[in-house]
PDB file of N, CA and C in Angstrom:
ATOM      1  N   UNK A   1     -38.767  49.991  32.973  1.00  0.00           N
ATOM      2  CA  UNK A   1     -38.212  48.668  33.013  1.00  0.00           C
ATOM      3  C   UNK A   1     -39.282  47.647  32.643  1.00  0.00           C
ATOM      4  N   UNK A   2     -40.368  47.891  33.338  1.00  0.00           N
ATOM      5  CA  UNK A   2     -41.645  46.745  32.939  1.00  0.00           C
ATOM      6  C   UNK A   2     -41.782  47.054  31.572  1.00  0.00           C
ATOM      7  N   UNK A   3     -41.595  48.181  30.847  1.00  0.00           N
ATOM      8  CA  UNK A   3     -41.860  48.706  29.306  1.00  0.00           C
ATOM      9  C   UNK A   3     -40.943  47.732  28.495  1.00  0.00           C
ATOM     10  N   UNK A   4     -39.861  47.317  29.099  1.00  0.00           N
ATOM     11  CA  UNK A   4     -38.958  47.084  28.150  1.00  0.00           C
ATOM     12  C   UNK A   4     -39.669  45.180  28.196  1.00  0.00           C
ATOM     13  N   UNK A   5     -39.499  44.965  29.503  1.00  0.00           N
ATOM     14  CA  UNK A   5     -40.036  43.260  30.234  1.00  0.00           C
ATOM     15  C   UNK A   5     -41.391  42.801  28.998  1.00  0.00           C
ATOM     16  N   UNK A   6     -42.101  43.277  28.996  1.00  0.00           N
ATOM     17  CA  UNK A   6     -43.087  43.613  28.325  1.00  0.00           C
ATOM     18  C   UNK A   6     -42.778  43.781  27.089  1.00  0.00           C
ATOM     19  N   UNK A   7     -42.493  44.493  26.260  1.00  0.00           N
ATOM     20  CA  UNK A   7     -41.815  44.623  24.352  1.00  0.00           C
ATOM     21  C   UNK A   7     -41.162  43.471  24.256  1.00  0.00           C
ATOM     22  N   UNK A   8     -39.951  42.740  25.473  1.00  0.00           N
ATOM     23  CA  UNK A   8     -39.148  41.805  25.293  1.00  0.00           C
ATOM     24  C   UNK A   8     -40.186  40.042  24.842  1.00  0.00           C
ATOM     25  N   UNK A   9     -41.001  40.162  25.764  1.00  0.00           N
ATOM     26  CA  UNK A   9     -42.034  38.964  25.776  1.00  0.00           C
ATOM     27  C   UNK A   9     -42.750  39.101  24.686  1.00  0.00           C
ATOM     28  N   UNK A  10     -43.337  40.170  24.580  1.00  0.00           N
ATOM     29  CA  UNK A  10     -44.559  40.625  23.585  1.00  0.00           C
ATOM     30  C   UNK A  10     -43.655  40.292  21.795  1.00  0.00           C
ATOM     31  N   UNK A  11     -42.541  40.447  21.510  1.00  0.00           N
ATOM     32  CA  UNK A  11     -41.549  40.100  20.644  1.00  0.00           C
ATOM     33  C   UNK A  11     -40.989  38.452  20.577  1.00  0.00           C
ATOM     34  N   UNK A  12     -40.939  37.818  21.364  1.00  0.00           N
ATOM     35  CA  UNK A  12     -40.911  36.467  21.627  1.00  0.00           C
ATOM     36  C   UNK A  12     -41.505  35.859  21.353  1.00  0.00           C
ATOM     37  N   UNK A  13     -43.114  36.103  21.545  1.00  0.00           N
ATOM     38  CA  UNK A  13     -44.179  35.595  21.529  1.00  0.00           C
ATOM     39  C   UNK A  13     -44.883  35.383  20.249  1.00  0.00           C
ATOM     40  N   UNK A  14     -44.524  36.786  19.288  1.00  0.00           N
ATOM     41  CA  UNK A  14     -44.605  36.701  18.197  1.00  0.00           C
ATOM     42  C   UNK A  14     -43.237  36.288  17.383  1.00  0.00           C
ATOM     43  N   UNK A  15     -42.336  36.003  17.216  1.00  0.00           N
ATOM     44  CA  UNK A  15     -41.401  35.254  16.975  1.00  0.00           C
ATOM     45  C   UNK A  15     -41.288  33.811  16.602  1.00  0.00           C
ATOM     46  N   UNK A  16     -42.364  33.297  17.904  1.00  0.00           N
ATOM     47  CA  UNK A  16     -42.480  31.939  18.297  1.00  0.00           C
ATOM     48  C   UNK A  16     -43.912  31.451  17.268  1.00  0.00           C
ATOM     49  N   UNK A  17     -44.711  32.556  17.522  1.00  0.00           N
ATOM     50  CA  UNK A  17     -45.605  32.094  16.104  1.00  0.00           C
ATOM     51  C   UNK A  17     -45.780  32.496  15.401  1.00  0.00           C
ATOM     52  N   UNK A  18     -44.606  33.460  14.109  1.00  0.00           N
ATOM     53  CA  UNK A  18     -44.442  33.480  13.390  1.00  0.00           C
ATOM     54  C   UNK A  18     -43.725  32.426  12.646  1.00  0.00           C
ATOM     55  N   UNK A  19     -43.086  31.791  13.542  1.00  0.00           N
ATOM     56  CA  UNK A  19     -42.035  30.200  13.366  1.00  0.00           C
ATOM     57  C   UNK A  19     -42.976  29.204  13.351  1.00  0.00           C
ATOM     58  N   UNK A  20     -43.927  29.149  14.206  1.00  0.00           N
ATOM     59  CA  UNK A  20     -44.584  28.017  13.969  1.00  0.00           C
ATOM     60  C   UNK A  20     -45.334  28.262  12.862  1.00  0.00           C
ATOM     61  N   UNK A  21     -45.685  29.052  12.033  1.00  0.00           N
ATOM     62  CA  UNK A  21     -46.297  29.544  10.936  1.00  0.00           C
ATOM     63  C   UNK A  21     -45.635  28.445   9.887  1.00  0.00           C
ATOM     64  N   UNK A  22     -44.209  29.253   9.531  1.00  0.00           N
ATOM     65  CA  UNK A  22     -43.701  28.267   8.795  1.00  0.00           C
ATOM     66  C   UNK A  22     -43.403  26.750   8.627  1.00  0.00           C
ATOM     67  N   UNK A  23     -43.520  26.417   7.514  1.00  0.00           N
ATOM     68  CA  UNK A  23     -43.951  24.940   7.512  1.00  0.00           C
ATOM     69  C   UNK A  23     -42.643  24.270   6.464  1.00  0.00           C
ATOM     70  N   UNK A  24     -41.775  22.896   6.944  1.00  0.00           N
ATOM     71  CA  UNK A  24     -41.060  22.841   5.492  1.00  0.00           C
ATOM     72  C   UNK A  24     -41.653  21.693   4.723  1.00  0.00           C
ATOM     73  N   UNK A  25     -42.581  21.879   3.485  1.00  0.00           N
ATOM     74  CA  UNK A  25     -42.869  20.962   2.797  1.00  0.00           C
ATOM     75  C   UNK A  25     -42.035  19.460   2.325  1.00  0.00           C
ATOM     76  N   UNK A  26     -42.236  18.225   2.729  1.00  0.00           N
ATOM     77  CA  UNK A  26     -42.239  16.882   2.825  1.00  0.00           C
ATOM     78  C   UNK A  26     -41.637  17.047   1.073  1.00  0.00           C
ATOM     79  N   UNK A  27     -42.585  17.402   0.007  1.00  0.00           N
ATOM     80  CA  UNK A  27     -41.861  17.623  -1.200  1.00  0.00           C
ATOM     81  C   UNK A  27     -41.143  18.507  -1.652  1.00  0.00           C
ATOM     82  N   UNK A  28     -40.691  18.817  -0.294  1.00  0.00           N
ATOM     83  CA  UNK A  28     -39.049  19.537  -1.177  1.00  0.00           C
ATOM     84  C   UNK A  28     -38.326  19.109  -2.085  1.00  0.00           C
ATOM     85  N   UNK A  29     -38.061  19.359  -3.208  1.00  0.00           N
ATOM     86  CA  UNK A  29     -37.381  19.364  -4.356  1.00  0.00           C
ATOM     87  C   UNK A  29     -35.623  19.535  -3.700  1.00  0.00           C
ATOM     88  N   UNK A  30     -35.282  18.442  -2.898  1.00  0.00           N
ATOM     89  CA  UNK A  30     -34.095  18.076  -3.411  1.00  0.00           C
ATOM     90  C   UNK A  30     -33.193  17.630  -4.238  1.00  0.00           C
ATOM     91  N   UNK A  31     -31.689  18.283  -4.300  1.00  0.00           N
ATOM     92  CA  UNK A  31     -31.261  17.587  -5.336  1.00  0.00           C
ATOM     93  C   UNK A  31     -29.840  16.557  -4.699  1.00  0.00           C
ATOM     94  N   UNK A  32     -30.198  15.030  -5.293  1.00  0.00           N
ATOM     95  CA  UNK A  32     -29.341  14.643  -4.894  1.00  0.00           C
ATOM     96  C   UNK A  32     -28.381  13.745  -5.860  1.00  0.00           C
ATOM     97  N   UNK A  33     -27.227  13.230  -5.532  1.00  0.00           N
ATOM     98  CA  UNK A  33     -26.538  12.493  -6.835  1.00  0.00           C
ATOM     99  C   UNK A  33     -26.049  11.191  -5.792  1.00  0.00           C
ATOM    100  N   UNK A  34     -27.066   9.958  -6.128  1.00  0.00           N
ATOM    101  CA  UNK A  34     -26.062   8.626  -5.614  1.00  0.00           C
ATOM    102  C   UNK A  34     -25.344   7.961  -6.968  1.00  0.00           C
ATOM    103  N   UNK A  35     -24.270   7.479  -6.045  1.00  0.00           N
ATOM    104  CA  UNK A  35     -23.162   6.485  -7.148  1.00  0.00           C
ATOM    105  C   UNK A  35     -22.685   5.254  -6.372  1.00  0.00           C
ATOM    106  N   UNK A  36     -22.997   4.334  -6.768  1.00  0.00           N
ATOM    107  CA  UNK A  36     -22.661   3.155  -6.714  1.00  0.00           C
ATOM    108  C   UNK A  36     -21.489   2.517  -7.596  1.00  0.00           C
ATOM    109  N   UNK A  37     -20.598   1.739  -7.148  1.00  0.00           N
ATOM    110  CA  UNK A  37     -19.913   1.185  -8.342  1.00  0.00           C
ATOM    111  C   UNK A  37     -19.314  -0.188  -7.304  1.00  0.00           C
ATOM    112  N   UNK A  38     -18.561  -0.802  -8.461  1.00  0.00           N
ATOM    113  CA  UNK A  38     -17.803  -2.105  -8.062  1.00  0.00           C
ATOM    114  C   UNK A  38     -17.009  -2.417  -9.291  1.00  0.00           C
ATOM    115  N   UNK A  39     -15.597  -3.413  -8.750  1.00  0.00           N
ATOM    116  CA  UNK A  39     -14.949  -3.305 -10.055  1.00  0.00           C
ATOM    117  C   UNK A  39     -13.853  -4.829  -9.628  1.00  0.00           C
ATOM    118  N   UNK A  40     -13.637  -5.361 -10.430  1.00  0.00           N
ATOM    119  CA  UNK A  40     -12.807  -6.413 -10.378  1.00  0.00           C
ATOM    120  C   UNK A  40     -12.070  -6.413 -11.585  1.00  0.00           C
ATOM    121  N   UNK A  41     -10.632  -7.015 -11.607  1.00  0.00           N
ATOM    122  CA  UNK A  41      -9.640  -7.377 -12.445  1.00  0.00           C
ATOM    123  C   UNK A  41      -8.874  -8.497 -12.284  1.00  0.00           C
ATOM    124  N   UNK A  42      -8.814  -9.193 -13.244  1.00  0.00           N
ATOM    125  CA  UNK A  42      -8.620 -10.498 -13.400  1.00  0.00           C
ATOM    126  C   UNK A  42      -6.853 -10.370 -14.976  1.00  0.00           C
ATOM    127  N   UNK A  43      -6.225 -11.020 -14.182  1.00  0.00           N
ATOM    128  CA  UNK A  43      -4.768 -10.895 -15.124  1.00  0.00           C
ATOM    129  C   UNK A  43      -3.819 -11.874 -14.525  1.00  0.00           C
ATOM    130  N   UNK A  44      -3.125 -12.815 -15.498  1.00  0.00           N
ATOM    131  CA  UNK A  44      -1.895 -13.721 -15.386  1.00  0.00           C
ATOM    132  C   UNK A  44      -1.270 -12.792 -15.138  1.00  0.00           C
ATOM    133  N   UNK A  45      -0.243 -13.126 -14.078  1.00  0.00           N
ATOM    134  CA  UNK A  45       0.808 -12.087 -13.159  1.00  0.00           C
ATOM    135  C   UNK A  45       2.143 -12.427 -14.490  1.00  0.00           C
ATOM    136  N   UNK A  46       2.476 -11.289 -14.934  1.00  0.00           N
ATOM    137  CA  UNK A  46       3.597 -11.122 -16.126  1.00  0.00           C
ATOM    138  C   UNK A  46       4.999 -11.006 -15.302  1.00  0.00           C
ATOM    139  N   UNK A  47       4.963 -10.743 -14.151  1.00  0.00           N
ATOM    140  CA  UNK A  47       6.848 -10.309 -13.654  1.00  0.00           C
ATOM    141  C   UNK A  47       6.695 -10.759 -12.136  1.00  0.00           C
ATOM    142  N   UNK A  48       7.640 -11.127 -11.756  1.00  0.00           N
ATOM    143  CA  UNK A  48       8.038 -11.662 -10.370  1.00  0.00           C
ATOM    144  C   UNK A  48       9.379 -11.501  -9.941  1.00  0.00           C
ATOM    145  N   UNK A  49       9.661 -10.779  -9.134  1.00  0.00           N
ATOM    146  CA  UNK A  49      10.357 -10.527  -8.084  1.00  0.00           C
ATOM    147  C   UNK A  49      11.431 -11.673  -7.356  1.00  0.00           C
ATOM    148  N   UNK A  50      12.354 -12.272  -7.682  1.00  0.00           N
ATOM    149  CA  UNK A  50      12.775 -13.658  -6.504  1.00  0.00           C
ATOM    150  C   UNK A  50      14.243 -12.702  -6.265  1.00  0.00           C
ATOM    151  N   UNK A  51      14.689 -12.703  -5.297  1.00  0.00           N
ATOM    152  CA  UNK A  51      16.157 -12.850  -4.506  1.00  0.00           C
ATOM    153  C   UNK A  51      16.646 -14.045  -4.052  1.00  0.00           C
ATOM    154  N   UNK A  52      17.578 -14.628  -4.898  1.00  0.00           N
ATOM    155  CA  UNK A  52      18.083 -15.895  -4.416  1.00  0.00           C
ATOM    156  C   UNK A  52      19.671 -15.846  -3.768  1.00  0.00           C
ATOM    157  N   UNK A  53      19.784 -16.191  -2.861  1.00  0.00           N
ATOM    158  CA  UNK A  53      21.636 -16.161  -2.894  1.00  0.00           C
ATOM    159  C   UNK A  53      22.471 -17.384  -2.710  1.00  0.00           C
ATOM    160  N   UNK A  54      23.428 -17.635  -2.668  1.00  0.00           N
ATOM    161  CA  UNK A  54      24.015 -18.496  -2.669  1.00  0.00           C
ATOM    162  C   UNK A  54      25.450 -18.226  -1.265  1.00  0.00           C
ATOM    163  N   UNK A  55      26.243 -18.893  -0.773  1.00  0.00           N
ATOM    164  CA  UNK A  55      26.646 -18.405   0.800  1.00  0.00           C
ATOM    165  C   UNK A  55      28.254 -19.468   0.324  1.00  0.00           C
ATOM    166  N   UNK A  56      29.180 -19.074   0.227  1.00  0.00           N
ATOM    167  CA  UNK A  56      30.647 -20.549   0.526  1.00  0.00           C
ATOM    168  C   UNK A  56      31.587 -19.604   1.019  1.00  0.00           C
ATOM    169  N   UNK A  57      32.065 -20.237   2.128  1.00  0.00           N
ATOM    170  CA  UNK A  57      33.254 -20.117   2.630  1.00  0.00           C
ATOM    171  C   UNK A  57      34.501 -21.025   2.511  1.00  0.00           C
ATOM    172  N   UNK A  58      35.523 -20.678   2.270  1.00  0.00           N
ATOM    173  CA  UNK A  58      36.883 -21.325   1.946  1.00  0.00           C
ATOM    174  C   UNK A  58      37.959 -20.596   2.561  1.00  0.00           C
ATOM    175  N   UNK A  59      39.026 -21.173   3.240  1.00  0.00           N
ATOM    176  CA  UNK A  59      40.136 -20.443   3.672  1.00  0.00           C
ATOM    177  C   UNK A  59      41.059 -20.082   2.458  1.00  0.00           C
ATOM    178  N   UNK A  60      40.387 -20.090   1.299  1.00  0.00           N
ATOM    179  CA  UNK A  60      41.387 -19.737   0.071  1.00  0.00           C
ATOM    180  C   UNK A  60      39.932 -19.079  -0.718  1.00  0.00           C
ATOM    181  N   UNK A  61      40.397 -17.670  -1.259  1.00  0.00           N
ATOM    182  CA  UNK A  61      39.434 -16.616  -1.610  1.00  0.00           C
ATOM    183  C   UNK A  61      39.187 -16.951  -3.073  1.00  0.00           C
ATOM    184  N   UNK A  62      39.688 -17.539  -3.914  1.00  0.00           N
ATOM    185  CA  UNK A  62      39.643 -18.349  -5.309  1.00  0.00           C
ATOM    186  C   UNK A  62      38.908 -19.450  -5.115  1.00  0.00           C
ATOM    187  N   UNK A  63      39.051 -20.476  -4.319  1.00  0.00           N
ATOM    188  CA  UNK A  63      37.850 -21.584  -4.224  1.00  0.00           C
ATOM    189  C   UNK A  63      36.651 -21.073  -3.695  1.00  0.00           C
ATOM    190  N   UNK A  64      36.628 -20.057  -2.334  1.00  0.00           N
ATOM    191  CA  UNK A  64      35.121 -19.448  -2.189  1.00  0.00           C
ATOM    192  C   UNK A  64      34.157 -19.294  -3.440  1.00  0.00           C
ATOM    193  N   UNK A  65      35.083 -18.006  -4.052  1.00  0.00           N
ATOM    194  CA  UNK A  65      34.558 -17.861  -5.424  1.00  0.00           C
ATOM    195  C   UNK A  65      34.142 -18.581  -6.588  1.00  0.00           C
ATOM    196  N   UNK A  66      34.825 -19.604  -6.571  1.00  0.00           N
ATOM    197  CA  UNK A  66      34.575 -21.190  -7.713  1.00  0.00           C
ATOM    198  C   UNK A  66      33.620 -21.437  -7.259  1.00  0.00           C
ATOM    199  N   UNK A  67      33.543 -21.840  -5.851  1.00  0.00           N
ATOM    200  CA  UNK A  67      32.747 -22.606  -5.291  1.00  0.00           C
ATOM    201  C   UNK A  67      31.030 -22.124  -5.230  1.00  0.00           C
ATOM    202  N   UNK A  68      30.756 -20.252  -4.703  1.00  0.00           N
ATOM    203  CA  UNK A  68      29.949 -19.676  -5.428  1.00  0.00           C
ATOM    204  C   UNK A  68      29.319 -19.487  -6.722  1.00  0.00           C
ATOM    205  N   UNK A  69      30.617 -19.443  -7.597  1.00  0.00           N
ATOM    206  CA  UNK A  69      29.891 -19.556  -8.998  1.00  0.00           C
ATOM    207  C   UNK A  69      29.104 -20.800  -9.050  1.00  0.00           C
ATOM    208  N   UNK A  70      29.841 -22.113  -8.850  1.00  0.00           N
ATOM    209  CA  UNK A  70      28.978 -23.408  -9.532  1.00  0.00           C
ATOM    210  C   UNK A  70      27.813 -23.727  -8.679  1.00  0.00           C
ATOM    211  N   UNK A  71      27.585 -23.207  -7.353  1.00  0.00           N
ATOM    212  CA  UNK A  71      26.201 -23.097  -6.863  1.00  0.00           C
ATOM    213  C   UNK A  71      25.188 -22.082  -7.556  1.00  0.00           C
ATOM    214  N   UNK A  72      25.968 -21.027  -7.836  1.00  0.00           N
ATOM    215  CA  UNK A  72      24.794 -19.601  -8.653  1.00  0.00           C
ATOM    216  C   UNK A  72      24.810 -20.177 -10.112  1.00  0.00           C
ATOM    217  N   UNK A  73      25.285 -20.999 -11.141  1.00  0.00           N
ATOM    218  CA  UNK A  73      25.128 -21.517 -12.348  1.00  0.00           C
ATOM    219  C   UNK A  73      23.917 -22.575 -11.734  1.00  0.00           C
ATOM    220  N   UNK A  74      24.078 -23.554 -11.137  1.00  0.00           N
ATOM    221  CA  UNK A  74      23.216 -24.635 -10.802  1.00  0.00           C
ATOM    222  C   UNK A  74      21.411 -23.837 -10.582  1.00  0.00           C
ATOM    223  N   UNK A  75      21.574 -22.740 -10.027  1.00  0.00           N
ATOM    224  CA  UNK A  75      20.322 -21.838  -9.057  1.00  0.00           C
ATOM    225  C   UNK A  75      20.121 -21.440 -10.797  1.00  0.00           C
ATOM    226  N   UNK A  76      21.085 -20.342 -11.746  1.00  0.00           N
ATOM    227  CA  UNK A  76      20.723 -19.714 -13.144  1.00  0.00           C
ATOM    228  C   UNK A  76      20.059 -21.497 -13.771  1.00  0.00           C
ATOM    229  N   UNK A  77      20.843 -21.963 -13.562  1.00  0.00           N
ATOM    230  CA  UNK A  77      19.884 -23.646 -14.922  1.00  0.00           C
ATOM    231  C   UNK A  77      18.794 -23.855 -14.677  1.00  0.00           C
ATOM    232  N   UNK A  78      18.452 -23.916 -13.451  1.00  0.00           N
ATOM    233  CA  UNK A  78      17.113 -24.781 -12.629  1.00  0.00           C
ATOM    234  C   UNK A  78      15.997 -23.687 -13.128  1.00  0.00           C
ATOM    235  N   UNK A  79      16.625 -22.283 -13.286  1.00  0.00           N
ATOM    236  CA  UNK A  79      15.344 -21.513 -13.391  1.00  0.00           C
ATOM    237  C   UNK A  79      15.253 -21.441 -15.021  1.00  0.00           C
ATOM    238  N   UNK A  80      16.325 -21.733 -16.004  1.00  0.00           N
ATOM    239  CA  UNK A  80      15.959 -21.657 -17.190  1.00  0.00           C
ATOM    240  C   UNK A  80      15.592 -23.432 -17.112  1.00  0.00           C
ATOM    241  N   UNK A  81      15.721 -24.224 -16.829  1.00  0.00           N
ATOM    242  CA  UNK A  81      14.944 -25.091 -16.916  1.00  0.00           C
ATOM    243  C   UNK A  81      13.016 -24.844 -16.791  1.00  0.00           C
ATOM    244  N   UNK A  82      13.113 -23.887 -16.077  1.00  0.00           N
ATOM    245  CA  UNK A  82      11.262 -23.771 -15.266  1.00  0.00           C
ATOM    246  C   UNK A  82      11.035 -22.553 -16.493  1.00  0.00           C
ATOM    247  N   UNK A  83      12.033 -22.339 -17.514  1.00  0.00           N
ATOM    248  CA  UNK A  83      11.383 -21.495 -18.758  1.00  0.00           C
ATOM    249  C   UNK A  83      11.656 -19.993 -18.684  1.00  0.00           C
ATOM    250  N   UNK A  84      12.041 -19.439 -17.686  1.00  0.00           N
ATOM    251  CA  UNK A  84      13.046 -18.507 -17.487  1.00  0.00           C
ATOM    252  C   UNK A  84      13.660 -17.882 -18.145  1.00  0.00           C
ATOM    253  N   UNK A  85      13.814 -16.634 -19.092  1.00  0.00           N
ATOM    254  CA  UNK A  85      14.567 -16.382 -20.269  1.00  0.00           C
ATOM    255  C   UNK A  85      16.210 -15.940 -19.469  1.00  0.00           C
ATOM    256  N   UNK A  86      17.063 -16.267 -20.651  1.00  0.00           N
ATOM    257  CA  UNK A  86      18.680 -15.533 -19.964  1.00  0.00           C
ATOM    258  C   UNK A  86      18.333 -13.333 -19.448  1.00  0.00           C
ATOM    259  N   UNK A  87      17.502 -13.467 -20.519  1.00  0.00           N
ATOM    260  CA  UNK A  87      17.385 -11.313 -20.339  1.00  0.00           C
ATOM    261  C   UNK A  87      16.629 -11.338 -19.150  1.00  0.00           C
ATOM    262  N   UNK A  88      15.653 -12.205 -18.189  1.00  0.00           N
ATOM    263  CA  UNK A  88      15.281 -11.991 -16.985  1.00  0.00           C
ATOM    264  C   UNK A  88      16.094 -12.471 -15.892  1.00  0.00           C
ATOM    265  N   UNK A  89      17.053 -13.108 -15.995  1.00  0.00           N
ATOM    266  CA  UNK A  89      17.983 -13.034 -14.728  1.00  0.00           C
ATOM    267  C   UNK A  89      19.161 -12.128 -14.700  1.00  0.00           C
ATOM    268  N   UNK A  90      19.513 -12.243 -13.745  1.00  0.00           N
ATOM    269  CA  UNK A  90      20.546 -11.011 -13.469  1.00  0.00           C
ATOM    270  C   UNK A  90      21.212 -11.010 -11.934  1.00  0.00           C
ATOM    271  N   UNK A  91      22.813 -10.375 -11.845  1.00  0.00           N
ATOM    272  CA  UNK A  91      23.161 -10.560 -10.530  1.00  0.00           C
ATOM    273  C   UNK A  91      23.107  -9.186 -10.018  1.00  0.00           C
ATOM    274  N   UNK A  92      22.811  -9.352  -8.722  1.00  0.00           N
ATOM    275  CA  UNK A  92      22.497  -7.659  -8.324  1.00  0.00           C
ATOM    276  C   UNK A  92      23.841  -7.388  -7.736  1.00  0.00           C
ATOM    277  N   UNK A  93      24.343  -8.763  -6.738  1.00  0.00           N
ATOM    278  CA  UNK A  93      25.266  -8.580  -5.814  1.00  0.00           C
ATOM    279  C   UNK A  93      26.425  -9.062  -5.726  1.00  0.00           C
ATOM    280  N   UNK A  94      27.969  -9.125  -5.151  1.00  0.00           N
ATOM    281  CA  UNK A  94      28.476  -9.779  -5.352  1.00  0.00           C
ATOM    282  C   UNK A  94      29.241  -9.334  -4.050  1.00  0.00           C
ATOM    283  N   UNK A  95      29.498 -10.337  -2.972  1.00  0.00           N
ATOM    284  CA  UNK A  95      30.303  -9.820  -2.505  1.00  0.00           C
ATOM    285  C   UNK A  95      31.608 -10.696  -1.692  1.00  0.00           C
ATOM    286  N   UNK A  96      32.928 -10.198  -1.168  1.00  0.00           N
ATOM    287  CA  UNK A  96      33.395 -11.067  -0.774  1.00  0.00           C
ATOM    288  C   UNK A  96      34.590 -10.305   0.267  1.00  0.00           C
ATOM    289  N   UNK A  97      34.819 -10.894   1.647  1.00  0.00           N
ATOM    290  CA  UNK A  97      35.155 -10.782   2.932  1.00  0.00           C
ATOM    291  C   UNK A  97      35.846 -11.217   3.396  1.00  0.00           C
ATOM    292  N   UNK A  98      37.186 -11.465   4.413  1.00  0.00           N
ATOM    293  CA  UNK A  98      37.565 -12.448   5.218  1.00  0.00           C
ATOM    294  C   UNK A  98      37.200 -12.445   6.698  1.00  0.00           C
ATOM    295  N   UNK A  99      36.728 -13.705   7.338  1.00  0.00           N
ATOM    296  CA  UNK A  99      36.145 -14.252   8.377  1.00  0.00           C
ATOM    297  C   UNK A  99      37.303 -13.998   9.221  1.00  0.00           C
ATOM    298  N   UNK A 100      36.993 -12.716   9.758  1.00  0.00           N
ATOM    299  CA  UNK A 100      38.221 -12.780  11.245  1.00  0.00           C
ATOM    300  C   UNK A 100      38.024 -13.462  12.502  1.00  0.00           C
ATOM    301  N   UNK A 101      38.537 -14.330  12.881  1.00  0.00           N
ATOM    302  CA  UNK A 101      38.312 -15.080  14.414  1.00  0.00           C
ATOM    303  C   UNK A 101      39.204 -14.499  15.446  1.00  0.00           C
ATOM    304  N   UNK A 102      38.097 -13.258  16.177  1.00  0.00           N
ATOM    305  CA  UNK A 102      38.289 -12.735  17.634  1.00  0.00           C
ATOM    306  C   UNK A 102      38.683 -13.606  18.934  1.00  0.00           C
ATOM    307  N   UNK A 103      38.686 -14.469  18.654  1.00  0.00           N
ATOM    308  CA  UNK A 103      38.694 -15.631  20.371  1.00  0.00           C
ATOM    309  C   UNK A 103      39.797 -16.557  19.994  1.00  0.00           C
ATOM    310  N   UNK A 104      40.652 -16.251  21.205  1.00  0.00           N
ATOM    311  CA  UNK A 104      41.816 -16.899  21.194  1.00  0.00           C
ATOM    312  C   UNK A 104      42.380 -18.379  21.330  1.00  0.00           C
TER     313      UNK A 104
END
């Protein structure tokens, strides 16, 4: 048992300065790759996005509708006034409902 206590230390010992032996040279020949960058873009905004709507209620479903159109013509002028071409507007939606009154 002391044989083994003994080989175990005696192996350690040299281990420990065989390690301290080795040395890692300061000029190690690393290889490394830095990258830096930065980047900006600069551009007049070409397309824009608007949702506009227009809202009339009438107890007669023909004047609602009149009454919608000549608000959504007035909203289509104002924007070809601001230079607006006719091929960039467009209606997405259209819709129409009657207002039921629940309360007696």
């Amino acid at each position: 048992m002391r044989t083994k206590f003994t080989l175990l230390t005696l192996l350690l010992v040299v281990s420990t300065v065989l390690s301290a032996c080795v040395s890692v040279s300061p000029n190690t020949n690393l290889r490394t790759l830095g990258v830096n960058g930065q980047g900006q873009v600069i551009a007049a905004p070409d397309i824009a996005y608007i949702s506009i709507g227009v809202h009339s209620e009438d107890a007669n479903a023909a004047a609602a509708v009149a009454a919608n159109n000549a608000q959504a013509q007035k909203v289509m002028d104002a924007l070809k006034g601001m230079g607006v071409e006719d091929k960039d507007l467009q209606t997405t939606n259209f819709s129409i409902y009657p207002q039921d009154q629940y309360s007696p």
